[in-house]
Each structure stands twice: as structure tokens, then as C-alpha cells.
Protein backbone atom coordinates (compact mmCIF):
# COMPACT_ATOMS: atom_id res chain seq x y z
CA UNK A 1 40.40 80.85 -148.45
CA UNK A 2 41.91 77.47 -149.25
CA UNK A 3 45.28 78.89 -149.29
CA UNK A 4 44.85 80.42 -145.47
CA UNK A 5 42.97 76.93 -144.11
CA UNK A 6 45.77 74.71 -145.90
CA UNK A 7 48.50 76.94 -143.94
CA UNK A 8 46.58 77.30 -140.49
CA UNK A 9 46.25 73.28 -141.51
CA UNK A 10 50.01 72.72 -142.06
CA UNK A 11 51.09 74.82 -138.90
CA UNK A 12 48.70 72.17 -137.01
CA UNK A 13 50.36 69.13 -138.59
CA UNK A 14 53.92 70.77 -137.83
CA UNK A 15 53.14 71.85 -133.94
CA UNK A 16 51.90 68.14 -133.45
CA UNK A 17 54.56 66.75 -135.27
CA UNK A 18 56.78 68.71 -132.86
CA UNK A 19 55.06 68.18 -129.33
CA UNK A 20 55.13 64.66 -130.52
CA UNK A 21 58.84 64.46 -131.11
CA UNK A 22 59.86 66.31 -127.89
CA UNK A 23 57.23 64.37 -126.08
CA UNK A 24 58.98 60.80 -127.29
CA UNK A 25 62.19 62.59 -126.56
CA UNK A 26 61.29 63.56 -123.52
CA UNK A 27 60.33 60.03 -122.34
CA UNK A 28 63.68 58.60 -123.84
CA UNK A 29 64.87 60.72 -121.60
CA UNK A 30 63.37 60.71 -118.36
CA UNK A 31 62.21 57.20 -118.59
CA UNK A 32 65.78 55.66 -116.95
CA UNK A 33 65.40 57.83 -114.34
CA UNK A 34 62.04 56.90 -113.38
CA UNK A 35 63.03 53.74 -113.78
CA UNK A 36 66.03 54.18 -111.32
CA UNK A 37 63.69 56.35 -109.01
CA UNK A 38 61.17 53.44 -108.55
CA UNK A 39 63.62 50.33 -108.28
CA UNK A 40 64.90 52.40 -105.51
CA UNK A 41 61.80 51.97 -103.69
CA UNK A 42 61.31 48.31 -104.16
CA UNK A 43 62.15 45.17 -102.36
CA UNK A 44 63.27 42.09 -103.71
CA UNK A 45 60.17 39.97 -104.44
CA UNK A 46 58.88 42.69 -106.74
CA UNK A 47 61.87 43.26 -108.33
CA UNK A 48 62.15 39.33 -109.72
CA UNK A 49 58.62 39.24 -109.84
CA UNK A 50 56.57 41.28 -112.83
CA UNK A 51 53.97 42.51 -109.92
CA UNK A 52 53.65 45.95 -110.78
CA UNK A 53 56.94 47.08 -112.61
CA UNK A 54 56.09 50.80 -112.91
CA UNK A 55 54.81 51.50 -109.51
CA UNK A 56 56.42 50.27 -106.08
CA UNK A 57 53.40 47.65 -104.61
CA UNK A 58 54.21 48.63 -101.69
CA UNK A 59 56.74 50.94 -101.37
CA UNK A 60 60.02 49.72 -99.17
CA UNK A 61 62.84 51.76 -98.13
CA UNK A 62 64.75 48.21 -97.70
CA UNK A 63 67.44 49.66 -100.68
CA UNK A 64 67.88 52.85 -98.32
CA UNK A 65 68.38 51.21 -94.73
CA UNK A 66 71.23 48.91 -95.93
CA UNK A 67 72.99 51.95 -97.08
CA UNK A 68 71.85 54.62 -94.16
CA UNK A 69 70.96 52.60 -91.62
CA UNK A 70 72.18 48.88 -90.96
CA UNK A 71 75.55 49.57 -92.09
CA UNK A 72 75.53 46.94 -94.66
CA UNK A 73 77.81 48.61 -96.87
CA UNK A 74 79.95 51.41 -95.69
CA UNK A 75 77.81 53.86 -98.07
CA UNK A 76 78.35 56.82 -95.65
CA UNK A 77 81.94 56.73 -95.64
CA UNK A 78 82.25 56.08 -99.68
CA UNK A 79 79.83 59.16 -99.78
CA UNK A 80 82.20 61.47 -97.75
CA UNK A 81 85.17 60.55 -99.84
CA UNK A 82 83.76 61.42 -103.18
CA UNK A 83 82.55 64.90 -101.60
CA UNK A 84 86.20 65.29 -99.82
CA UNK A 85 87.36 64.81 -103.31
CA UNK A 86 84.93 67.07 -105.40
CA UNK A 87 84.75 69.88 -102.49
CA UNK A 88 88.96 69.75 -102.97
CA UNK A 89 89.69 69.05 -106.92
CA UNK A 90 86.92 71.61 -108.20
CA UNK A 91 88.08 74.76 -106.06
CA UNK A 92 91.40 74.09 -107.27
CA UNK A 93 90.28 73.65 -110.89
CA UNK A 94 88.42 76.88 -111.00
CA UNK A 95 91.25 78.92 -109.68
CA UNK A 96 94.16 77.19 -111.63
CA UNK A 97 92.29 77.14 -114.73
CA UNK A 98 90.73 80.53 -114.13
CA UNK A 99 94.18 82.09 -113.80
CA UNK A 100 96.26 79.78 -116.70
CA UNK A 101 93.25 81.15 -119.20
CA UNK A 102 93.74 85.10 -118.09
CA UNK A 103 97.28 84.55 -118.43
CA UNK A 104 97.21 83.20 -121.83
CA UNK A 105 95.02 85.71 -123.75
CA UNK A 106 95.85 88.86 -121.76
CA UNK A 107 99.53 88.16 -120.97
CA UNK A 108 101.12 87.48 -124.81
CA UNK A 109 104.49 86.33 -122.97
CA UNK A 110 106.97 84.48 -125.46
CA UNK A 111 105.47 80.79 -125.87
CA UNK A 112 102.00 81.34 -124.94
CA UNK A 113 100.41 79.85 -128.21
CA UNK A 114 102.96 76.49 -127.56
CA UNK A 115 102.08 76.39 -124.30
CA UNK A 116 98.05 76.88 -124.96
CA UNK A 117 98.16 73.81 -128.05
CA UNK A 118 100.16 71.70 -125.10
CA UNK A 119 97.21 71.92 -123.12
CA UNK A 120 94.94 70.97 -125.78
CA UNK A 121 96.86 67.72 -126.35
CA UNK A 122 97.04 67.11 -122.73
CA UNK A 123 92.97 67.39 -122.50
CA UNK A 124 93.01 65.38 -125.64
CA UNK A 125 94.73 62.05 -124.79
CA UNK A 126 92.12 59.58 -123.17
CA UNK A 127 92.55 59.19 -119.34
CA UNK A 128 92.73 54.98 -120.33
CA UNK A 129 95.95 55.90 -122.01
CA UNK A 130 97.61 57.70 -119.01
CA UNK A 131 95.97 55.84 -116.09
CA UNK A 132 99.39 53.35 -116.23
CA UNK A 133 102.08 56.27 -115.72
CA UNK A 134 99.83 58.63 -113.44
CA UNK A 135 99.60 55.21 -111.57
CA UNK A 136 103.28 55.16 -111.10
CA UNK A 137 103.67 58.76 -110.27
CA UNK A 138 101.55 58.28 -107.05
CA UNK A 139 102.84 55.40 -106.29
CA UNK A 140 106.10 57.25 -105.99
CA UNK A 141 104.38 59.84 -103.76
CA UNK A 142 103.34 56.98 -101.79
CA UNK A 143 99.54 57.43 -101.95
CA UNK A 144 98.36 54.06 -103.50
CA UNK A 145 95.00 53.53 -101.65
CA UNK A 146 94.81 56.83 -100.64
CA UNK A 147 92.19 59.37 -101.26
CA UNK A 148 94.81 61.85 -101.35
CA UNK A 149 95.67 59.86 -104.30
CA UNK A 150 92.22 61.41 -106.09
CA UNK A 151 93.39 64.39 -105.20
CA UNK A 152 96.49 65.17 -107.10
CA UNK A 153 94.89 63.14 -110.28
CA UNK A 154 92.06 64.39 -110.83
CA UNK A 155 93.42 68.37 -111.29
CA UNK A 156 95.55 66.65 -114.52
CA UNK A 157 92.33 66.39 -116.40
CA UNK A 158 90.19 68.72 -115.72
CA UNK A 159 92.57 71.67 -115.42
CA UNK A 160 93.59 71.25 -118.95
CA UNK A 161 89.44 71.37 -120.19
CA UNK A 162 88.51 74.35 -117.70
CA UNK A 163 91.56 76.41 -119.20
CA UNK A 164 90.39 75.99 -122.87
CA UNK A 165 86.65 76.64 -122.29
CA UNK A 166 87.87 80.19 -120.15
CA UNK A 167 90.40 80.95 -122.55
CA UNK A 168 87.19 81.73 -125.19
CA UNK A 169 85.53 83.50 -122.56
CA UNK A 170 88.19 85.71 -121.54
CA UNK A 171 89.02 86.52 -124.93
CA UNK A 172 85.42 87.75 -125.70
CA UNK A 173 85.52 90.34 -122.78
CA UNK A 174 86.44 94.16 -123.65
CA UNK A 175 89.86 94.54 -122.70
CA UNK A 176 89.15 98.69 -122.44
CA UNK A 177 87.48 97.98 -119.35
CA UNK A 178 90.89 96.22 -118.09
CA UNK A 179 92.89 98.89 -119.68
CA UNK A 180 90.78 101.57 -117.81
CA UNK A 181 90.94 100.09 -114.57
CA UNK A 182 94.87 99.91 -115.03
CA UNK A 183 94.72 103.49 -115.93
CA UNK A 184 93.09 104.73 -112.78
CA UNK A 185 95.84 102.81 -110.73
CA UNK A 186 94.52 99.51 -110.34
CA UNK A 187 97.31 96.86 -110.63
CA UNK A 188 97.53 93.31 -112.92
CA UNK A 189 96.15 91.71 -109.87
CA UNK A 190 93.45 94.12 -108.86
CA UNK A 191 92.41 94.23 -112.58
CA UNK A 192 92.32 90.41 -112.15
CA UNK A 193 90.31 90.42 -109.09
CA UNK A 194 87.83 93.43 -109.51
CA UNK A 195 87.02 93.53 -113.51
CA UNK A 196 87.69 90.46 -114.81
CA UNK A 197 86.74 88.14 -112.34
CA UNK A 198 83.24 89.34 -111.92
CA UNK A 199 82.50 89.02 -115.73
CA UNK A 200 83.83 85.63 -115.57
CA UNK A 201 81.22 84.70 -113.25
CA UNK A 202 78.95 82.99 -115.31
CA UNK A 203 81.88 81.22 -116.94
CA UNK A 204 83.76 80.10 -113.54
CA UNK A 205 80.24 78.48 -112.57
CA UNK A 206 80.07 76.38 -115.73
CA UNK A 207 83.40 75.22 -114.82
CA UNK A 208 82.49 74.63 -111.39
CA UNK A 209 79.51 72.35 -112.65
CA UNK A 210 81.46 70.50 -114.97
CA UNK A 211 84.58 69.79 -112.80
CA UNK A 212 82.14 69.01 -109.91
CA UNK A 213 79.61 66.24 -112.08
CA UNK A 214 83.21 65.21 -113.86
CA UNK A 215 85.11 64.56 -110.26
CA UNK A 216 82.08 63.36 -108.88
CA UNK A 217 81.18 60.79 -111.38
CA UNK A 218 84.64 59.73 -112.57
CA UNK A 219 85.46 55.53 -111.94
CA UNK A 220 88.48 54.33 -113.57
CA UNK A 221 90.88 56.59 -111.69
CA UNK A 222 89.54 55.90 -108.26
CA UNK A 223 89.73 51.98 -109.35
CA UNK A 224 93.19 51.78 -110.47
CA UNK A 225 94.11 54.13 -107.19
CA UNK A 226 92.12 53.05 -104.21
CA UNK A 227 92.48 49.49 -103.34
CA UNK A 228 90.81 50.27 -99.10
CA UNK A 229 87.28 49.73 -99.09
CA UNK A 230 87.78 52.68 -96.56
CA UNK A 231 88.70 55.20 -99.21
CA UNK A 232 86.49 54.12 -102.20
CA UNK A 233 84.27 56.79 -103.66
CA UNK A 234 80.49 55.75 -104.24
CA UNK A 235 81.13 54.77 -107.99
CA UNK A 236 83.85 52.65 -106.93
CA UNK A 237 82.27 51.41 -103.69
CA UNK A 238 78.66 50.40 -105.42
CA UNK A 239 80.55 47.95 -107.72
CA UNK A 240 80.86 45.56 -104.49
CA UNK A 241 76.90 45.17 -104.14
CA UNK A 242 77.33 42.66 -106.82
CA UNK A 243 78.64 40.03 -106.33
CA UNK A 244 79.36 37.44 -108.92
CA UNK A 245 76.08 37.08 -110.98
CA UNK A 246 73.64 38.20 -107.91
CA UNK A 247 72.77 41.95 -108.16
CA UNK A 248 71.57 44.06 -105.27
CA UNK A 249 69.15 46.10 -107.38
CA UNK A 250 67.28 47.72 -104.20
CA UNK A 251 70.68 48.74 -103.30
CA UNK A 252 72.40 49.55 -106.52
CA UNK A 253 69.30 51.52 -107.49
CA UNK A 254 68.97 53.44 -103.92
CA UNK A 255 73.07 53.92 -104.49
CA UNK A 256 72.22 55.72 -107.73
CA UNK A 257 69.45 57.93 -106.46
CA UNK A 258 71.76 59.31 -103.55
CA UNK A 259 74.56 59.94 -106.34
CA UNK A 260 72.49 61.78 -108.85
CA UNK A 261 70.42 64.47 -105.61
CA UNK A 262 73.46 66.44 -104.99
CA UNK A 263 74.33 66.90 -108.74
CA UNK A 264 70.40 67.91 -109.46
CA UNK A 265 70.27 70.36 -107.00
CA UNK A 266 73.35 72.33 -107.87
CA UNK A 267 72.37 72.38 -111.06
CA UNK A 268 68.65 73.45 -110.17
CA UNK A 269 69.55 76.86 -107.93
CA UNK A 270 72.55 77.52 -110.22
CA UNK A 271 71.17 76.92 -113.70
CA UNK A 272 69.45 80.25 -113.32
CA UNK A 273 72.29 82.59 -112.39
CA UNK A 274 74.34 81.40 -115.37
CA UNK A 275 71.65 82.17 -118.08
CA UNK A 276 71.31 86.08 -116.16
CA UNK A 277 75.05 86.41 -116.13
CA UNK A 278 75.34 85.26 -119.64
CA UNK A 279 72.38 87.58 -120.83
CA UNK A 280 73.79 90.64 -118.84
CA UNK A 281 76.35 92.71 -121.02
CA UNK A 282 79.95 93.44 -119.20
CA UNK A 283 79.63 97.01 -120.15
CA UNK A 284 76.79 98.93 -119.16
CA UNK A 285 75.22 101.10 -121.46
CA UNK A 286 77.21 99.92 -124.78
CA UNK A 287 75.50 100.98 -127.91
């Protein structure tokens, strides 16, 4: 009897322990965002004042109208260029990447292990490093201050880090089923296209997500590139609401909000069709 009440006693003092951890977690967490979430909806007073500092009293959408409405900062415009940019660089970094990692593991030409470590090195080397010659090379193409600028760059980087996460991913599918497909008449391509491709679904999305939040997010590229206030992406663009010592936080915080919605959602009605296409075998009845 003691032995049963001091283990139903331990497995209490160990689920607590553990709801308390993931709680604090939790709150480590979540609390910036909240944070972020309710600056947003704040005017100035309240902000230097200590009025209230977890709930907006009242709530103003003064942080919002500068950036939507009175045209205080050309938000809008530094909006559209970072979604020009992501809606261009990720397509191009699933395909590339999708296609460099099939013909690496399936392939076996003469030099594919060299040229597979090259890309490793390339994904390697911090982007601070290369930001000086990548700088020259479009400067040469003429598209200093251009978004187009963005464009060719950011491919460089996340090319190289797609290819090695779908080069695991291809290599774990059963090449029988390309083998069979081949068999029946199906060409390299086809096999490509009509086996492979759809069992790289849930992989191509994770590389979708990443390249997206990655492009979307990235700063010191789009500094050292874009010198228009025209062309600036948001992360680029927001570093203007402060100026000298004086931070905009209504601004700055409403700035962050509008940033972090379109990332959320993709990831909210996508996170579920990667975890099915990861759970679902690529051959069907497989013992």
C-alpha cells in the first residue's frame, strides 16, 4: 500500500513538475509577443507612462494609421517589395534546390560527392563574410538600389540549405518505385514529375517555409543593396522610424505585428499537411 501511494505520489510531483516547466516555458515564449501585440495598440502617453503596461487603456490604432493610412512612412510600398521578393526567391529555391538534390542522389554522375561537399561549404560561410563580393557582383549587373538586386542574392543562400535538407529526403525514398515507373515507359523526367515529386511533398513545403520566413526576414543583404527608400523591404524600411535616440514604438511595434501575420498564417493552414505527408508511407501497403 505504501509502495502504490508513494508512486501514484511521485507521478503527481513529476506531472506538476512538468506542466510547471512547459507552463514557464511557455510564457518565455509567448510573453514578447504579447508584449509586441499590445504596444501595437498603444499611443504614446501610455507607452512613457507606467498606466497600465499589460493592457492597452484605451486601445489606439495611432501605430496602424501612420503605416496604412496617413502615409507617414511608405509602409505599403516596403511591404510589397519584401512579398515581390519572397513570392520570386522561394519558387525559385524550391525548384532549383528540388532538382540539384534529385540529381545528386539518383544521378551518381562523375563528381557528384565534390560537387555535393561544395555546396555544404557554400551554405556554411556566414552571409557577413560574402556580403562585400556579392556587393560587387551586382554592382556589376548594375542593380545597386534595386530590388532586383534581392533577387539574384538571395537564391545564393538559400539554394545551397534547401539542396542539403532534400538531398536526405530523396535519399530515404524507395528507388523501386522510380525503377518501376521507368520500367513501364515512364522517362527520367516523368519519373521526376509523377513519383518523386509527389513524395517530396511534405519535404518541398518545409523548404518553402523556410526559404519564405528566411527571405522574408533577412536585413543585412537588403541594407548593403538597397540604398531607395522606394525599394526597401519592411526590415530595412522600419529601421527609419527611429530616429537618433527617439523611438516610434506605436509604429515599430504595429511594423512588427504586420511582419509576423503573413508568416503565422502560412504556417497555421500548412503545418498540418506536412505532419500527414510525413506520417503517410510512399508505398502503399509495405509490410
Amino acid at each position: 500500500m505504501t509502495v502504490a501511494m508513494s508512486r501514484g505520489t511521485r507521478k503527481v510531483v513529476n506531472g506538476t513538475f512538468m506542466g510547471l516547466l512547459i507552463a514557464v516555458v511557455l510564457l518565455l515564449i509567448l510573453f514578447p509577443f504579447y508584449w509586441m501585440v499590445i504596444t501595437s495598440f498603444k499611443d504614446y502617453d501610455q507607452i512613457r507612462s507606467i498606466r497600465s503596461p499589460f493592457i492597452p487603456d484605451p486601445f489606439s490604432l495611432a501605430g496602424y494609421a501612420s503605416l496604412l493610412v496617413t502615409g507617414k512612412h511608405p509602409f505599403i510600398a516596403w511591404y510589397l517589395n519584401s512579398a515581390s521578393v519572397a513570392l520570386v526567391v522561394t519558387p525559385i529555391t524550391v525548384i532549383v534546390s528540388a532538382l540539384a538534390a534529385y540529381a545528386l542522389i539518383r544521378l551518381r554522375f562523375v563528381g557528384a560527392g565534390l560537387l555535393a561537399s561544395v555546396i555544404l561549404i557554400v551554405y556554411l560561410v556566414p552571409g557577413s563574410l560574402l556580403f562585400i563580393p556579392m556587393y560587387q557582383v551586382v554592382k556589376l549587373f548594375g542593380l545597386v538600389g534595386q530590388i532586383q538586386a534581392l533577387w539574384l542574392v538571395y537564391p545564393t543562400f538559400s539554394i545551397p540549405f534547401a539542396t542539403w535538407l532534400l538531398m536526405g529526403y530523396v535519399q530515404s525514398l524507395p528507388e523501386d518505385l522510380e525503377q518501376a515507373a521507368m520500367i513501364d515507359g515512364a522517362s527520367r523526367l516523368q519519373t521526376l514529375l509523377r513519383v518523386v515529386v509527389p513524395l517530396m511533398a511534405p519535404a518541398l513545403l518545409a523548404v518553402f517555409l523556410f526559404s519564405f520566413t528566411g527571405v522574408w526576414n533577412e536585413y543585412l543583404y537588403a541594407f548593403v543593396l538597397i540604398n531607395r527608400e522606394s525599394q526597401m523591404t519592411v526590415p530595412v524600411g522600419m529601421t527609419f522610424m527611429i530616429i537618433n535616440d527617439i523611438f516610434q514604438w506605436p509604429d515599430l511595434m504595429a511594423g512588427a505585428v504586420l511582419i509576423t501575420v503573413p508568416v503565422v498564417i502560412l504556417f497555421i493552414y500548412t503545418q498540418r499537411y506536412m505532419v500527414e505527408g510525413l506520417t503517410v508511407g510512399g508505398v502503399k501497403g509495405e509490410v
